[in-house]
C-alpha atoms as a PDB file:
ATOM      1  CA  UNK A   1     -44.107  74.340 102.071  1.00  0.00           C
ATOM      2  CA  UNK A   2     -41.696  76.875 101.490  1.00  0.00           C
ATOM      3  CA  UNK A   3     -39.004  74.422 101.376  1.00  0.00           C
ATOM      4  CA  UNK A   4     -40.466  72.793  97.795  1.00  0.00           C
ATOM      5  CA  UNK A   5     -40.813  76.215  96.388  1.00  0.00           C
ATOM      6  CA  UNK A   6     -37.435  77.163  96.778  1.00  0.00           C
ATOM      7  CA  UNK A   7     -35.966  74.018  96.147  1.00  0.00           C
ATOM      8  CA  UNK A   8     -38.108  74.103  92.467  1.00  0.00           C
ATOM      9  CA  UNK A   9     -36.734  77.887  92.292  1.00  0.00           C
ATOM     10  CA  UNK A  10     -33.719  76.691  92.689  1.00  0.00           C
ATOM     11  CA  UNK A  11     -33.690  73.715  90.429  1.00  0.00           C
ATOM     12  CA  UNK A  12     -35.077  75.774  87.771  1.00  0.00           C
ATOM     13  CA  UNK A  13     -32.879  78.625  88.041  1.00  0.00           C
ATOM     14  CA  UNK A  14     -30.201  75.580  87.565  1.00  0.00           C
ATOM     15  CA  UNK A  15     -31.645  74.394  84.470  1.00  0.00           C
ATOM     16  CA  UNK A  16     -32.147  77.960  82.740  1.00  0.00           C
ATOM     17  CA  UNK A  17     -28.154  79.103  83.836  1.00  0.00           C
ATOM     18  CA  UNK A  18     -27.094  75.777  82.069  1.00  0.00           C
ATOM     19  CA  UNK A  19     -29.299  76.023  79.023  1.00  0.00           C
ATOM     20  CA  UNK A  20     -28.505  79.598  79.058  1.00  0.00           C
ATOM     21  CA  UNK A  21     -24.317  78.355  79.242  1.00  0.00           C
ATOM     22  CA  UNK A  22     -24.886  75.547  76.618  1.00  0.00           C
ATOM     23  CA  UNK A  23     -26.526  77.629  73.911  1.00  0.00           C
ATOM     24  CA  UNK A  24     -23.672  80.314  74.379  1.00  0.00           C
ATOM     25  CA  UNK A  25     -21.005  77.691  73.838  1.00  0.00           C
ATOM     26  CA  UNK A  26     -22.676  76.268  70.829  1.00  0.00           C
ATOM     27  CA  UNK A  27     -23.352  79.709  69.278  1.00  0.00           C
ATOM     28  CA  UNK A  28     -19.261  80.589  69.863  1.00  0.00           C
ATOM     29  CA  UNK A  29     -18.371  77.133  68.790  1.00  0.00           C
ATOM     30  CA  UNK A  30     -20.309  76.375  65.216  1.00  0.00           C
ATOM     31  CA  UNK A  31     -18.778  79.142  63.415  1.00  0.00           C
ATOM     32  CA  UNK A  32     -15.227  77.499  63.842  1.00  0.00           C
ATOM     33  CA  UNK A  33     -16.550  73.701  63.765  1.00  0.00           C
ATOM     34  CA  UNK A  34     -18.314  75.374  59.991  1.00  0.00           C
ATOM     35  CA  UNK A  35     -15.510  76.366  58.418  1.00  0.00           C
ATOM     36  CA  UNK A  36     -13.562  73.537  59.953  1.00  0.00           C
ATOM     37  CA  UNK A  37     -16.226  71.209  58.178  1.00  0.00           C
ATOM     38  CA  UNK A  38     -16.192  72.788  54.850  1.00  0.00           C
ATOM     39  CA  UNK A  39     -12.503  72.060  54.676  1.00  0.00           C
ATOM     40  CA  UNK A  40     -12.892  69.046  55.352  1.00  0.00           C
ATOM     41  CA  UNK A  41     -15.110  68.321  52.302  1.00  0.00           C
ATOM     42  CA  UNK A  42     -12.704  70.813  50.174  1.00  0.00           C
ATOM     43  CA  UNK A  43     -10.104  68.238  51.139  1.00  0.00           C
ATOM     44  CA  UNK A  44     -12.017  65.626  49.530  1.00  0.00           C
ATOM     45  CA  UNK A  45     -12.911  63.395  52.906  1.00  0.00           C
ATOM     46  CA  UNK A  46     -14.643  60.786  52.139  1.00  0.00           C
ATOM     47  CA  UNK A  47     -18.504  61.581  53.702  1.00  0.00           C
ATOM     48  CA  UNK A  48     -17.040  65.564  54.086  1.00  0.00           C
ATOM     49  CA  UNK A  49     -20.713  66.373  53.042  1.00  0.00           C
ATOM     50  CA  UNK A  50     -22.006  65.301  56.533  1.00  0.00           C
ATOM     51  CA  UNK A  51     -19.398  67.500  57.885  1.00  0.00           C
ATOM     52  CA  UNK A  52     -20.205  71.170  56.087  1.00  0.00           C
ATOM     53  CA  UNK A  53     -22.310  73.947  57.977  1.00  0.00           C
ATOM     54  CA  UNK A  54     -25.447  72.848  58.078  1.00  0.00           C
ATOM     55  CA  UNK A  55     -24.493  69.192  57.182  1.00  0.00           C
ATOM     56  CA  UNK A  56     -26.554  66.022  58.802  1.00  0.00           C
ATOM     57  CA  UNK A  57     -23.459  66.268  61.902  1.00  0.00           C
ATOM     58  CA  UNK A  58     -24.677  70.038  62.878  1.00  0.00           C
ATOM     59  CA  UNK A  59     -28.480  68.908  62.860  1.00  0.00           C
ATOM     60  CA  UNK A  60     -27.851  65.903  64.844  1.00  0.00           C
ATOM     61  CA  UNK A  61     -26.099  68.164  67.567  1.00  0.00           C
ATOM     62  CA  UNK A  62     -28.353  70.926  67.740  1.00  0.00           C
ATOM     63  CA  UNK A  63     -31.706  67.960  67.865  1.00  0.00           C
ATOM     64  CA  UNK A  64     -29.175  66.533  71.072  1.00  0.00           C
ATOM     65  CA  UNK A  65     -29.441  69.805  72.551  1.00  0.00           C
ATOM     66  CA  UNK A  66     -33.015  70.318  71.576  1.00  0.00           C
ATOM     67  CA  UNK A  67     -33.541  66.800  73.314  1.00  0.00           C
ATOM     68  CA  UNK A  68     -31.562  67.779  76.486  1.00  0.00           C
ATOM     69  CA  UNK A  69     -33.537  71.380  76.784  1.00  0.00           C
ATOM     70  CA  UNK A  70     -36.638  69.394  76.729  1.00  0.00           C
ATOM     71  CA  UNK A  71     -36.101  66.553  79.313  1.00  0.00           C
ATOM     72  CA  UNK A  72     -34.632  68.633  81.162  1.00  0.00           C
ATOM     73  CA  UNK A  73     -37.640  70.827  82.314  1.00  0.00           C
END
């Protein structure tokens, strides 16, 4: 019995460390990948609007990570 409990502590543990690593990337990532998107529409890329901070690209990523949170548990 003991066994499952610490192998659910320690799959658990697991998941929270790499949710934990994967929202600290993100957060010291978008910032950069922002203001690399906004001059890409100042540049006059064709579809550059998907591309700006807060554009349709940035919402997709952060539902994928939503997504991976929640099958994840």
């Amino acid at each position: 019995m003991t066994n499952l409990t610490g192998n659910a502590a320690m799959k658990y543990t697991g998941v929270f460390i790499g949710i934990t690593v994967a929202f600290i990337v993100v957060a010291a990532l978008y910032p950069t990948a922002a203001t690399a998107g906004d001059d890409l529409n100042a540049s006059g890329l064709p579809l550059g609007t998907l591309f700006v901070g807060g554009g349709v690209v940035f919402v997709v990523i952060a539902a994928g990570i939503l997504f991976a949170v929640l099958k994840a548990k």
